[in-house]
N, C-alpha and C. Protein backbone atom coordinates (compact mmCIF):
# COMPACT_ATOMS: atom_id res chain seq x y z
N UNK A 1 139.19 89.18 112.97
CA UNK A 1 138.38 88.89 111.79
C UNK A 1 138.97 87.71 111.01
N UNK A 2 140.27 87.47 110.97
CA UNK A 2 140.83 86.68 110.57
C UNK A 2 141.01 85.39 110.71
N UNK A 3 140.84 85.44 112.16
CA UNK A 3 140.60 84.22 113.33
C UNK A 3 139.10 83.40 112.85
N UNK A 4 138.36 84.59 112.84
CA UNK A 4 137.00 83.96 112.24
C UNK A 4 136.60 83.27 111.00
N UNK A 5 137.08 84.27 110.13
CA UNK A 5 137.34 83.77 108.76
C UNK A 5 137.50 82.38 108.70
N UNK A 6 139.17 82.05 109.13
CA UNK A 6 139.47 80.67 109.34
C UNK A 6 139.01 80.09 109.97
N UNK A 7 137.82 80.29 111.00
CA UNK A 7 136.65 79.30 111.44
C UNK A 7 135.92 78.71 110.68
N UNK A 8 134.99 79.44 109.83
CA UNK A 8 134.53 79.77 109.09
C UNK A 8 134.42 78.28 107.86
N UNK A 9 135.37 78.62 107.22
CA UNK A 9 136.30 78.26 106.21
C UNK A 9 136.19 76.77 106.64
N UNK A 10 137.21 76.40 108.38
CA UNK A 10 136.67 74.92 108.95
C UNK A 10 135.33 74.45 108.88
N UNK A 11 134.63 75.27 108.87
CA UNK A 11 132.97 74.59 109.10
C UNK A 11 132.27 74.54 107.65
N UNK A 12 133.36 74.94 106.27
CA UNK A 12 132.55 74.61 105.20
C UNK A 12 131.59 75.95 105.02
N UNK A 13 131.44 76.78 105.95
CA UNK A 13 130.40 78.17 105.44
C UNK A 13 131.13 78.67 104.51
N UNK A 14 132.39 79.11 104.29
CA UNK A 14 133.23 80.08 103.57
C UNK A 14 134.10 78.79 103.05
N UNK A 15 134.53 79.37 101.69
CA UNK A 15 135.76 78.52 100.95
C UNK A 15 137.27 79.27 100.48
N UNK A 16 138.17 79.22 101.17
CA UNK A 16 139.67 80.20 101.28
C UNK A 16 139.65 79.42 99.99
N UNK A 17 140.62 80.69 99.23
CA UNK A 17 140.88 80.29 97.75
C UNK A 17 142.43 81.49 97.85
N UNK A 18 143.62 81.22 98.10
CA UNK A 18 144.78 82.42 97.41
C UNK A 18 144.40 83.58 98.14
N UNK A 19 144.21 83.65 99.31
CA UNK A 19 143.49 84.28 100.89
C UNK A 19 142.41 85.29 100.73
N UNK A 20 141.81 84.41 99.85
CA UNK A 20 140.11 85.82 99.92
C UNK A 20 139.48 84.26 100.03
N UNK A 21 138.40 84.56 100.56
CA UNK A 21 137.29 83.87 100.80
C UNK A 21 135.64 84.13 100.30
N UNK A 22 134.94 83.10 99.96
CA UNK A 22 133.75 82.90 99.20
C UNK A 22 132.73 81.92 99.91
N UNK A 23 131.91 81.90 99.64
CA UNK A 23 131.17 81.40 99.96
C UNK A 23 130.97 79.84 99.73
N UNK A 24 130.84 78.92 100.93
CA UNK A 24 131.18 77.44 100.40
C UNK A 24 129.85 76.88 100.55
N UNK A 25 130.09 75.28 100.63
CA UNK A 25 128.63 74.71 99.79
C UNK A 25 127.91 74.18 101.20
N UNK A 26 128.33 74.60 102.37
CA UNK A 26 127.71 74.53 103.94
C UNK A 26 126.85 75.80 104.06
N UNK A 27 127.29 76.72 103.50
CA UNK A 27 126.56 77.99 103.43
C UNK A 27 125.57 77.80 102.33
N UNK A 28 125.35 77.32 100.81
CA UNK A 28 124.25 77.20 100.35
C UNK A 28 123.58 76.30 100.76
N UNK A 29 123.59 75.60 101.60
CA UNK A 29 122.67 75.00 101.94
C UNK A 29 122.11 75.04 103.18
N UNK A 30 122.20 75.64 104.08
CA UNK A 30 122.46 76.63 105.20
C UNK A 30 121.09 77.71 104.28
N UNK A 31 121.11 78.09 103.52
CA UNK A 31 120.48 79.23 102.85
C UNK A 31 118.94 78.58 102.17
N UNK A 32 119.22 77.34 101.83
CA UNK A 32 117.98 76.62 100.87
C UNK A 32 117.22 76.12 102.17
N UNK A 33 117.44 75.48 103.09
CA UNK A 33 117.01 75.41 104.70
C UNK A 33 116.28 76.78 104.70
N UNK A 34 116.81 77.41 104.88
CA UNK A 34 116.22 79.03 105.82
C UNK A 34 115.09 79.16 104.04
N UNK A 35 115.27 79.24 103.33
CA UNK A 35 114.41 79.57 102.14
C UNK A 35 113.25 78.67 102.55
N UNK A 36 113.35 77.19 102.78
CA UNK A 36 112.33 76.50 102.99
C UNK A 36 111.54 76.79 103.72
N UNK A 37 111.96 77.27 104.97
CA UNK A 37 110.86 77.93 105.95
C UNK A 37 110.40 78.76 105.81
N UNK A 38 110.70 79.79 105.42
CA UNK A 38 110.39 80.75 105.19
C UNK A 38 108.93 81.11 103.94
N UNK A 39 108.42 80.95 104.78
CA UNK A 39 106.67 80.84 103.64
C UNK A 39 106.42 81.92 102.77
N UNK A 40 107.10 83.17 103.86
CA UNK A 40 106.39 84.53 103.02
C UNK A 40 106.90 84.63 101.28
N UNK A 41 108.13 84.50 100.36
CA UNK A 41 108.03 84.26 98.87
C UNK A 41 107.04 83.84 98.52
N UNK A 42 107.04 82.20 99.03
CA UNK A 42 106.29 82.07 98.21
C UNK A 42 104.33 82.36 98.57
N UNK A 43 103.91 82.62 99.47
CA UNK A 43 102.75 83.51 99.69
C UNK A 43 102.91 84.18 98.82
N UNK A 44 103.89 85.38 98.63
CA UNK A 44 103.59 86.39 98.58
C UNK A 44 103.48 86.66 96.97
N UNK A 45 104.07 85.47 96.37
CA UNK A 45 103.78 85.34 95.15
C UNK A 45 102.92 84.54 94.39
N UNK A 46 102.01 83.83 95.25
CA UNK A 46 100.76 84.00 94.75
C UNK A 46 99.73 85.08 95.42
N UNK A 47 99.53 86.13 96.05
CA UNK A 47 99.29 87.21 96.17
C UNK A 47 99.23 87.82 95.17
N UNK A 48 100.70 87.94 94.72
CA UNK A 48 100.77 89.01 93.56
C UNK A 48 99.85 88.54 92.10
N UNK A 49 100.21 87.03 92.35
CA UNK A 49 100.25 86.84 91.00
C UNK A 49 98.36 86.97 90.91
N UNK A 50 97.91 86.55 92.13
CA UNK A 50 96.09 86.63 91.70
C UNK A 50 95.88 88.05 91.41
N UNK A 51 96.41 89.55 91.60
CA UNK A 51 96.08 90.49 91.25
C UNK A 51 96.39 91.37 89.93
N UNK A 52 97.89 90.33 89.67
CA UNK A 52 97.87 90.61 88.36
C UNK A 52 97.22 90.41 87.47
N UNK A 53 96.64 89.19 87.29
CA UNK A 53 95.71 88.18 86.55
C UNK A 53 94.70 89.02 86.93
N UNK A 54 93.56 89.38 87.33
CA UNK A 54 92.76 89.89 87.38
C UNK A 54 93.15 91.21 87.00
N UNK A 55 94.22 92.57 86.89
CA UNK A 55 93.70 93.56 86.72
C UNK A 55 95.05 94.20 85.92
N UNK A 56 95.76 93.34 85.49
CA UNK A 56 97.50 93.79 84.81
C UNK A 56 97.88 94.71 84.81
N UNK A 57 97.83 95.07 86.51
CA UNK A 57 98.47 96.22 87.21
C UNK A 57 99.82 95.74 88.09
N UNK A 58 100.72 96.28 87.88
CA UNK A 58 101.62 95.87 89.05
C UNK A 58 101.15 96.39 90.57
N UNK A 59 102.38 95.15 90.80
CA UNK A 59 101.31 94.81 92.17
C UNK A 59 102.69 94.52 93.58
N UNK A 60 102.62 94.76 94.23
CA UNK A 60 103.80 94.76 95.61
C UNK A 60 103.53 93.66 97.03
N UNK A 61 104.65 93.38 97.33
CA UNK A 61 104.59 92.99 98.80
C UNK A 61 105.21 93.44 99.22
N UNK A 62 104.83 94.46 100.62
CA UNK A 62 106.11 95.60 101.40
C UNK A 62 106.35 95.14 102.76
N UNK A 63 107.41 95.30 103.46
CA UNK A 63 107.43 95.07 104.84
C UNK A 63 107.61 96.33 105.49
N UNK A 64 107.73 96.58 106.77
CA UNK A 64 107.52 97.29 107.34
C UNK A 64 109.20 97.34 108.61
N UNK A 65 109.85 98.57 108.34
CA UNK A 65 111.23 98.12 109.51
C UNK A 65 111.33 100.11 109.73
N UNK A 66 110.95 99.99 110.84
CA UNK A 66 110.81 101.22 112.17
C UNK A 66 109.89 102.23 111.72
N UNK A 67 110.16 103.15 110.84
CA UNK A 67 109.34 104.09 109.94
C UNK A 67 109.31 104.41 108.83
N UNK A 68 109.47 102.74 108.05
CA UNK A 68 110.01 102.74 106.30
C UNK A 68 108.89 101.81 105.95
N UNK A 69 108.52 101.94 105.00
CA UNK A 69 108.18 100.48 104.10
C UNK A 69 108.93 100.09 102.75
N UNK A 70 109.17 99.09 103.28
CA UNK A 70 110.32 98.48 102.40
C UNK A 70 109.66 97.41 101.37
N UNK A 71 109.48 97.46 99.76
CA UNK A 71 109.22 96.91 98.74
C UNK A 71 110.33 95.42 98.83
N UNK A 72 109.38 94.58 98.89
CA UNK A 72 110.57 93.09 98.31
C UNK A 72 109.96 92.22 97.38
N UNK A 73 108.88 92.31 96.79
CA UNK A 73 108.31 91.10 95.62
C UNK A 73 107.19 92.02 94.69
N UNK A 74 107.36 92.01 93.67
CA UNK A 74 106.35 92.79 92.85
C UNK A 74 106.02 91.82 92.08
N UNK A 75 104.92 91.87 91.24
CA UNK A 75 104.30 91.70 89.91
C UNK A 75 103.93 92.34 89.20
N UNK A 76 104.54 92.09 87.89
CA UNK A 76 104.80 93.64 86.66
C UNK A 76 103.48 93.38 85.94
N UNK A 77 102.87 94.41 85.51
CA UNK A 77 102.23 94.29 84.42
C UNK A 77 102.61 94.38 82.99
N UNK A 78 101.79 93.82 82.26
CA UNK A 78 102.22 93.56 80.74
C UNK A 78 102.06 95.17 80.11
N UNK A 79 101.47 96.07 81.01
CA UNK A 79 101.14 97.59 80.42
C UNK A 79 102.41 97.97 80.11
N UNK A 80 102.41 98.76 78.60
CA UNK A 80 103.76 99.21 78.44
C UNK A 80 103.98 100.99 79.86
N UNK A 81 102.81 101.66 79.70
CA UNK A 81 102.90 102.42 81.07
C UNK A 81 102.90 102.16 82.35
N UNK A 82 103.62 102.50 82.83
CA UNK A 82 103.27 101.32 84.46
C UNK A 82 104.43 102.34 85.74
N UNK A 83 103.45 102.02 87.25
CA UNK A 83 103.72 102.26 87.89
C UNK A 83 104.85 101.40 88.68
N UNK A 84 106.15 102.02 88.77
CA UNK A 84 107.34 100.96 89.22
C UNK A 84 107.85 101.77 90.37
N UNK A 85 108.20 100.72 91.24
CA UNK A 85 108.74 101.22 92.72
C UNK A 85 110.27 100.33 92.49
N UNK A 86 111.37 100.55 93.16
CA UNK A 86 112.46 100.07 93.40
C UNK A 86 112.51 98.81 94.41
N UNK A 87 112.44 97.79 94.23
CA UNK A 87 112.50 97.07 94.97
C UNK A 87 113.59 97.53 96.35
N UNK A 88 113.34 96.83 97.27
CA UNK A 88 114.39 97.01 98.35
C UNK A 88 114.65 98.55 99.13
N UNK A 89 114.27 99.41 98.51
CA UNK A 89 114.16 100.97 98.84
C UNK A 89 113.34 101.23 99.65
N UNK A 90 113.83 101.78 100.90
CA UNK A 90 112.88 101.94 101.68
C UNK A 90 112.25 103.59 101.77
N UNK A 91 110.80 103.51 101.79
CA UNK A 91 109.83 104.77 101.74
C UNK A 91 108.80 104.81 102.90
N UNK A 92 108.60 106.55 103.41
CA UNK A 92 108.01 106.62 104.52
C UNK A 92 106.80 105.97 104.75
N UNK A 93 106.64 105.84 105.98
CA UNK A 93 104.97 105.04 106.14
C UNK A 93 104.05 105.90 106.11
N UNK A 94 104.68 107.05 106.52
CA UNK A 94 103.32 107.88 106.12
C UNK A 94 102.58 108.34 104.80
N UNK A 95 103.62 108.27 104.05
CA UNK A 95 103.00 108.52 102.76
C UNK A 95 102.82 107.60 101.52
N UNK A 96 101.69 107.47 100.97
CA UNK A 96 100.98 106.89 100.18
C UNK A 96 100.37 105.00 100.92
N UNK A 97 99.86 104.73 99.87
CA UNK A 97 98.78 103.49 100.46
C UNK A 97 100.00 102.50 100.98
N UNK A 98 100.60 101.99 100.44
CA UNK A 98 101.43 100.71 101.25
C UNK A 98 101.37 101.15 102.71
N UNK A 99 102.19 102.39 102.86
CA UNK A 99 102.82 102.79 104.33
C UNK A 99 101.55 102.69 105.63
N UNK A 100 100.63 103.35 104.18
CA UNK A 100 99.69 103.37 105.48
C UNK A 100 98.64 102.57 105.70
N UNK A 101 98.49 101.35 105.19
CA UNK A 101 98.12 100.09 105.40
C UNK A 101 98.74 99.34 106.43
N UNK A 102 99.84 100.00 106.75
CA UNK A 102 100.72 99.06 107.70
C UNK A 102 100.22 99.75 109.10
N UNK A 103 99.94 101.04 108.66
CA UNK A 103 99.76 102.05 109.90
C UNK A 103 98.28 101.19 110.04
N UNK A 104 97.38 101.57 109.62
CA UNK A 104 96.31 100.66 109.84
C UNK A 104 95.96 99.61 110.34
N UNK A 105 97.01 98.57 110.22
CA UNK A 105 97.31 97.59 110.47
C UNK A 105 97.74 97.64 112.56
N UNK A 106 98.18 98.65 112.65
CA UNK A 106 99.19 98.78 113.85
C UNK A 106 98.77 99.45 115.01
N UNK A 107 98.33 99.66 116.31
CA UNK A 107 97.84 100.28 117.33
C UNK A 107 98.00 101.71 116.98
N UNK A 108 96.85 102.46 117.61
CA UNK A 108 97.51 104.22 117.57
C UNK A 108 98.75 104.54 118.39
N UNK A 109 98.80 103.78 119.79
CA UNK A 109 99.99 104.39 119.96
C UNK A 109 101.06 103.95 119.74
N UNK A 110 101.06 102.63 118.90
CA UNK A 110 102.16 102.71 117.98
C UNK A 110 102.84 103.46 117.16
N UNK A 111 101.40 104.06 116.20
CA UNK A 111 101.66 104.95 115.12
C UNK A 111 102.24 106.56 115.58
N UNK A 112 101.77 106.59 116.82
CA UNK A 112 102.30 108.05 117.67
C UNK A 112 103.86 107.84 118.03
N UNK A 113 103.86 106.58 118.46
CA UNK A 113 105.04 106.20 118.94
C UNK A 113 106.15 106.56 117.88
N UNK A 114 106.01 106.21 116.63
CA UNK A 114 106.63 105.99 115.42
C UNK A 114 106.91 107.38 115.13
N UNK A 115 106.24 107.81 115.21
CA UNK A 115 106.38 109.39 114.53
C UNK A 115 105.97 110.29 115.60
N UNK A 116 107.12 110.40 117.06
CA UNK A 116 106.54 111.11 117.90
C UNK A 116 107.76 112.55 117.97
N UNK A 117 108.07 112.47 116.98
CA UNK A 117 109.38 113.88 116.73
C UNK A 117 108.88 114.41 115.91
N UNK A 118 109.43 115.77 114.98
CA UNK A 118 109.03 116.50 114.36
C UNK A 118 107.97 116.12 113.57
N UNK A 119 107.47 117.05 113.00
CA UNK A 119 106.47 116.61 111.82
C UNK A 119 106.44 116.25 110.71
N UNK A 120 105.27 115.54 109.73
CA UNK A 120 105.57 114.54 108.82
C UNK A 120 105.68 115.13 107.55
N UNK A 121 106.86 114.86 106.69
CA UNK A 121 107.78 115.80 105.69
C UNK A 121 106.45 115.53 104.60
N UNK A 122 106.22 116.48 104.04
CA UNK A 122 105.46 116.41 102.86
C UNK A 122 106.11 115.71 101.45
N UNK A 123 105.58 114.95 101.22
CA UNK A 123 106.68 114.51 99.50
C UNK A 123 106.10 115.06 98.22
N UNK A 124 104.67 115.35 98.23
CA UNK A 124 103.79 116.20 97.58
C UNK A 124 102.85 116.73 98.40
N UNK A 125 101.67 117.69 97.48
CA UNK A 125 100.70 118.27 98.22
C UNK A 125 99.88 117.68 98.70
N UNK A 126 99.66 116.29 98.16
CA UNK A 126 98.72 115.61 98.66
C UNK A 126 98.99 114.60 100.03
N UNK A 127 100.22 114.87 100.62
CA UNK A 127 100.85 114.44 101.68
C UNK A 127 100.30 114.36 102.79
N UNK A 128 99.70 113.71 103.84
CA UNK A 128 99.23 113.86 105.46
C UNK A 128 100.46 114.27 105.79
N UNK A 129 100.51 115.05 106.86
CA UNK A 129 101.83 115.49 107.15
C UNK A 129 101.06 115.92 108.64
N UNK A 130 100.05 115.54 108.99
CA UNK A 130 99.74 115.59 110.87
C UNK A 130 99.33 114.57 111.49
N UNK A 131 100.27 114.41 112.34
CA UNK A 131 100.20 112.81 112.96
C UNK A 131 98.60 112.48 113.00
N UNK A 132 97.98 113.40 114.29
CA UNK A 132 96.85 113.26 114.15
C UNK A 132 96.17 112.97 113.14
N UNK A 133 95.68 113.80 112.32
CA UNK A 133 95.30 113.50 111.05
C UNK A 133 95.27 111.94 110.08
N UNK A 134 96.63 111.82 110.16
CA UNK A 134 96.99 110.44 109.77
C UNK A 134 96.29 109.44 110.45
N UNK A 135 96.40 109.63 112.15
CA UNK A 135 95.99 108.06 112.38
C UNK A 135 94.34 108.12 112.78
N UNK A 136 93.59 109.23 112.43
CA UNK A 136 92.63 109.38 111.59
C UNK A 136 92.26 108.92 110.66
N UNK A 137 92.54 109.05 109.70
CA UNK A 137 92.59 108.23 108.27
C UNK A 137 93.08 106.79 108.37
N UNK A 138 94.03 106.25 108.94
CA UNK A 138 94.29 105.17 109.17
C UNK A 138 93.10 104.49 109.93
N UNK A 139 92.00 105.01 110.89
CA UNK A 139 91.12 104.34 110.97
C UNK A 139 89.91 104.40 110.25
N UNK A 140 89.56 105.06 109.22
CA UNK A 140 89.01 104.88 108.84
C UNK A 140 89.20 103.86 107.25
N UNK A 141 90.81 103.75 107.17
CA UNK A 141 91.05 102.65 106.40
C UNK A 141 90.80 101.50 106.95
N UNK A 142 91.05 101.13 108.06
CA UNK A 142 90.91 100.00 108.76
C UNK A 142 89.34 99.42 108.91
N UNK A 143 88.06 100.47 109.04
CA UNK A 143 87.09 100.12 108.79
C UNK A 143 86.47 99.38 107.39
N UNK A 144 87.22 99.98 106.40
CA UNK A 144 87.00 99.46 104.90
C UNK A 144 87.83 98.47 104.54
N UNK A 145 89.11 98.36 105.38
CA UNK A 145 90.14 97.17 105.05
C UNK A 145 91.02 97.17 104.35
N UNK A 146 91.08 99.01 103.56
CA UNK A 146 92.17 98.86 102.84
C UNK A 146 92.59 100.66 102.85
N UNK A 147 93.81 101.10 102.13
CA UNK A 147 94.18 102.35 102.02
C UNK A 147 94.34 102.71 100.90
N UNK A 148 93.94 103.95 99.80
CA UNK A 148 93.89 104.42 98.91
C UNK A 148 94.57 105.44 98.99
N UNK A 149 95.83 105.68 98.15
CA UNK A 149 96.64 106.81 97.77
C UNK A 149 96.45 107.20 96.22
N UNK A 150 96.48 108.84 96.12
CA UNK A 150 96.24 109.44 94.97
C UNK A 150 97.00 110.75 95.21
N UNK A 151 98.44 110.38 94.74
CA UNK A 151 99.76 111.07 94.60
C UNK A 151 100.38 111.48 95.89
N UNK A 152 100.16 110.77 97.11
CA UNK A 152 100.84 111.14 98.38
C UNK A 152 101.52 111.26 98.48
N UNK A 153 102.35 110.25 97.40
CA UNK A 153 103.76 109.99 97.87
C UNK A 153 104.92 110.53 96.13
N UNK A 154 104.06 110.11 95.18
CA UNK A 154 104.90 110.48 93.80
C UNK A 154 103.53 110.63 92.92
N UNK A 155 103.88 112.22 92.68
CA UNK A 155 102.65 112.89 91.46
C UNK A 155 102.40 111.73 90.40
N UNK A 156 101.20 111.72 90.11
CA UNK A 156 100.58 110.97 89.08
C UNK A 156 101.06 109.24 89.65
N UNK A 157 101.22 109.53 90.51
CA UNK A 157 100.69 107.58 91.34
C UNK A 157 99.35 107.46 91.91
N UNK A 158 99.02 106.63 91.77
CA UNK A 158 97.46 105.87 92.69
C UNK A 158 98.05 104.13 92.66
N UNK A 159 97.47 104.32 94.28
CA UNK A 159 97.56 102.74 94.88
C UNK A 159 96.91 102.60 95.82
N UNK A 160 96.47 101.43 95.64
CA UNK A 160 95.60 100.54 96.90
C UNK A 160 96.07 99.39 97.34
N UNK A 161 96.36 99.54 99.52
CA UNK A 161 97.29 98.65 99.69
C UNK A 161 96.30 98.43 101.37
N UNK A 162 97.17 97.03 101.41
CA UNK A 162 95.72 96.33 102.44
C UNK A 162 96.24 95.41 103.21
N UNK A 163 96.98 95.34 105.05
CA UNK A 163 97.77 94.48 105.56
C UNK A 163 97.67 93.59 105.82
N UNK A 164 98.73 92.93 105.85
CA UNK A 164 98.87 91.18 106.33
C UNK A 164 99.69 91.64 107.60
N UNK A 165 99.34 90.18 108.31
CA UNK A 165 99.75 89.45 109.49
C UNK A 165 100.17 88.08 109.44
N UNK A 166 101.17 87.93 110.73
CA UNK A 166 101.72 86.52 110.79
C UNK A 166 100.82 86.13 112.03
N UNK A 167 101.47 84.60 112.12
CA UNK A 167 100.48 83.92 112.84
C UNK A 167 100.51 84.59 114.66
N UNK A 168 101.08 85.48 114.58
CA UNK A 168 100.72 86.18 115.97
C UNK A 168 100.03 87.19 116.28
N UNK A 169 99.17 88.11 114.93
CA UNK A 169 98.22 88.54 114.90
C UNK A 169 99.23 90.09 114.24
N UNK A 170 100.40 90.14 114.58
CA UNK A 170 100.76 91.41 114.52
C UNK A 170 101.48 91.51 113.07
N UNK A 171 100.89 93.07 112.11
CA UNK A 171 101.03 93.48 111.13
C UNK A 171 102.61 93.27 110.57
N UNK A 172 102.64 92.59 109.89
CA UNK A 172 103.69 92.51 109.15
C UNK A 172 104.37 93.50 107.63
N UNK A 173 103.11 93.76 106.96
CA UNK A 173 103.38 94.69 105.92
C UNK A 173 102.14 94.68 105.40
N UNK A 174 101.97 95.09 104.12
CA UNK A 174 100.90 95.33 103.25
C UNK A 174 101.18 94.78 101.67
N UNK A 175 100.00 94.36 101.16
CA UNK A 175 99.89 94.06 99.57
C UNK A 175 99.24 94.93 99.14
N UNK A 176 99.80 95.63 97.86
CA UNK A 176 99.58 96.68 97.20
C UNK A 176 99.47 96.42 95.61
N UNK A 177 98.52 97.49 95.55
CA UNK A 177 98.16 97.70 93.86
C UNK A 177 98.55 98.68 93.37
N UNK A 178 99.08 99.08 92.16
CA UNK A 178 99.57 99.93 91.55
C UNK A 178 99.23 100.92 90.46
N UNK A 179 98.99 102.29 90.18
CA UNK A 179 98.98 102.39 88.76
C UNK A 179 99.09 103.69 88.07
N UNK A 180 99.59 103.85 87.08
CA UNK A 180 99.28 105.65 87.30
C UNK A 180 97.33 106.17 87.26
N UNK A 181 97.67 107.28 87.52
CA UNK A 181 96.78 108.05 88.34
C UNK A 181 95.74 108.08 86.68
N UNK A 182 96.13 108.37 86.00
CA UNK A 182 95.42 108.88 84.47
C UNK A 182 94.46 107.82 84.12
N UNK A 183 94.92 106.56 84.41
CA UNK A 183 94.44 104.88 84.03
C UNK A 183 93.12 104.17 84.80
N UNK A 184 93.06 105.05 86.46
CA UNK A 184 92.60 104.56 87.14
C UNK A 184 90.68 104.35 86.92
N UNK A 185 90.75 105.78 86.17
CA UNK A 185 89.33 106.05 85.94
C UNK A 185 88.47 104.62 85.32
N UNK A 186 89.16 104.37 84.73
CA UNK A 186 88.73 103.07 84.21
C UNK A 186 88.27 101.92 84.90
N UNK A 187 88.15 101.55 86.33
CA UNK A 187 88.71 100.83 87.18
C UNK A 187 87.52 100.87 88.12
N UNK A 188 86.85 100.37 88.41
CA UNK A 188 85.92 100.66 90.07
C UNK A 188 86.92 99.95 91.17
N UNK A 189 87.24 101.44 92.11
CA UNK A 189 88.28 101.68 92.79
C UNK A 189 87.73 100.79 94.22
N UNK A 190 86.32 100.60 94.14
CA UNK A 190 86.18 99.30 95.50
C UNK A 190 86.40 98.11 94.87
N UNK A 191 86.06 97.50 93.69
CA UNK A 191 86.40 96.38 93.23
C UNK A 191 87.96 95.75 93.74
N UNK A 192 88.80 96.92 92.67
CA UNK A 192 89.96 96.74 93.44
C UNK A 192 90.66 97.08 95.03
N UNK A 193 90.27 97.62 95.55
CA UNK A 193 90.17 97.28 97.46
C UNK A 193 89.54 96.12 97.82
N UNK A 194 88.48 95.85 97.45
CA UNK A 194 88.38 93.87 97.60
C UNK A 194 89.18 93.07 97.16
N UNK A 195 89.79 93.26 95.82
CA UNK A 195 90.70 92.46 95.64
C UNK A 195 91.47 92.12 96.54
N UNK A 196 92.51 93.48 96.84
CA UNK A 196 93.82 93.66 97.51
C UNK A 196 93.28 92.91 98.93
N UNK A 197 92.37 93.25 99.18
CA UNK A 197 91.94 92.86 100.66
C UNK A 197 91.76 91.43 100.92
N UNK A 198 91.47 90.86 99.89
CA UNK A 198 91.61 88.96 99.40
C UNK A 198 93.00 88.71 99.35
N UNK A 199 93.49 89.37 99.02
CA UNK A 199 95.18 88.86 98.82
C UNK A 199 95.65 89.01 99.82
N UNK A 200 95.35 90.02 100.41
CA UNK A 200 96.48 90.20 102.08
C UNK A 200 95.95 89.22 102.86
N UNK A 201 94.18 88.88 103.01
CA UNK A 201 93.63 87.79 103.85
C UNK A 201 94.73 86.17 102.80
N UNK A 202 94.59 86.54 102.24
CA UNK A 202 95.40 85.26 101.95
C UNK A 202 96.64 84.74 102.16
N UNK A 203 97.17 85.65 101.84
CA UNK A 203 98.87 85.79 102.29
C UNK A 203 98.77 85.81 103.91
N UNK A 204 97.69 86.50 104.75
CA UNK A 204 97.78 86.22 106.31
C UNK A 204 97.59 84.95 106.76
N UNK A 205 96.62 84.34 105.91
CA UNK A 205 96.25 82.88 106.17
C UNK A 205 97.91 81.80 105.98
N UNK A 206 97.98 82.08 104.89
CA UNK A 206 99.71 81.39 104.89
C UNK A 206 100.60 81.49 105.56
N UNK A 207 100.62 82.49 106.06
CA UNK A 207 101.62 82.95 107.78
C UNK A 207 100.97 82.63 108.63
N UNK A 208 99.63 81.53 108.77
CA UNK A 208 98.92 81.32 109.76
C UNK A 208 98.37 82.41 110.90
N UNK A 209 97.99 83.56 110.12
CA UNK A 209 97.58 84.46 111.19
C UNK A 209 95.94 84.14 111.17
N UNK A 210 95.41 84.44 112.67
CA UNK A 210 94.00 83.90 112.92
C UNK A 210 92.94 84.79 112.19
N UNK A 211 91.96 83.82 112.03
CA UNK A 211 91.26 84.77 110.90
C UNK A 211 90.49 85.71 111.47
N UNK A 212 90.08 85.72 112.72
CA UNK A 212 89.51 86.92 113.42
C UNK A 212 90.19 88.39 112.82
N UNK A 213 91.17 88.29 112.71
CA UNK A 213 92.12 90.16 111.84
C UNK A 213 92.40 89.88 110.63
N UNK A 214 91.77 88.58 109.67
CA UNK A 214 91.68 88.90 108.27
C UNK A 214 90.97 89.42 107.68
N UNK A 215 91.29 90.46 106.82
CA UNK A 215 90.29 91.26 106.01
C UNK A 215 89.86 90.71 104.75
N UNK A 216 88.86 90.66 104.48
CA UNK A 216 87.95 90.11 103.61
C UNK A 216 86.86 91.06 102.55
């Protein structure tokens, strides 16, 4: 490790300082490179930001890694009540709208594949918790273009979440809407599934995915 270190250190990635090492100025820039390419931020933040503006709900971009969906870019609303997820925390796909937008997004026997061991843990009552079942519902989200949760995953949540793709056609994650459950009434709940469903076609378009699997 040490050997490396002092590689390291030669190539300007790392900077030895009194024998701990930091990060040197070959490595930030090494990092602003990889940021540049990398399209999905900034997609994903104008995503967010068109759904905030229209409905000052917080609002998510999740990815998707084995049988989690993982939160990485939100947009807060100005509501002093508000529905908040932890960035970076990863939560099952089966439960509530993000997860299963992605499922939607993804072949059935993927989704079998994914969850082909025990059965699916309930987090509340309103939980799918049979595979079957689930990728049931997952197609019939996929017909409408988007997934609606109402406390699947955490009592008194509602969200509507609707997937993106990269330019190889295959599901990358989902853009999601947020809000508590009490608020929603207010709201025509297809309005907002078109929304979300504009934003993920948009954000797919920016990853250059073909528009034949954008939802609209």
């Amino acid at each position: 490790v040490g050997r490396i270190l002092r590689q390291l250190a030669e190539l300007g990635i790392l900077t030895a300082e009194n024998g701990s090492y930091s990060p040197g100025a070959r490595l930030f820039k090494i990092g602003r490179v990889l940021s540049a390419l990398d399209t999905l931020p900034a997609a994903a933040n104008a995503a967010l930001s068109s759904l905030v503006d229209e409905f000052d709900e917080t609002s998510y971009v999740c990815t998707w890694q084995e049988n989690s969906a993982v939160f990485l870019y939100e947009g807060q609303s100005s509501k002093p009540l508000r529905y908040v997820i932890e960035l970076g925390r990863p939560v099952p796909l089966h439960a509530g709208a993000a997860g299963r937008a992605i499922l939607s997004g993804l072949p059935a026997e993927t989704v079998r594949e994914l969850f082909s061991g025990d059965g699916l843990p309930a987090l509340t009552e309103a939980t799918i918790t049979d595979v079957e079942a689930l990728i049931e519902q997952c197609s019939s989200d996929r017909e409408i273009g988007y997934s609606i949760s109402r406390e699947e995953r955490v009592e008194g949540g509602f969200a509507i979440a609707s997937p993106f793709f990269d330019r190889s056609a295959v599901c990358q994650g989902s853009v999601m809407i947020s809000a508590p459950l009490s608020r929603i009434d207010q709201y025509d709940v297809d309005e907002i599934g078109r929304a979300v469903c504009r934003a993920a076609a948009g954000l797919s378009s920016r990853l250059g995915a073909p528009d034949l699997i954008q939802k609209i």
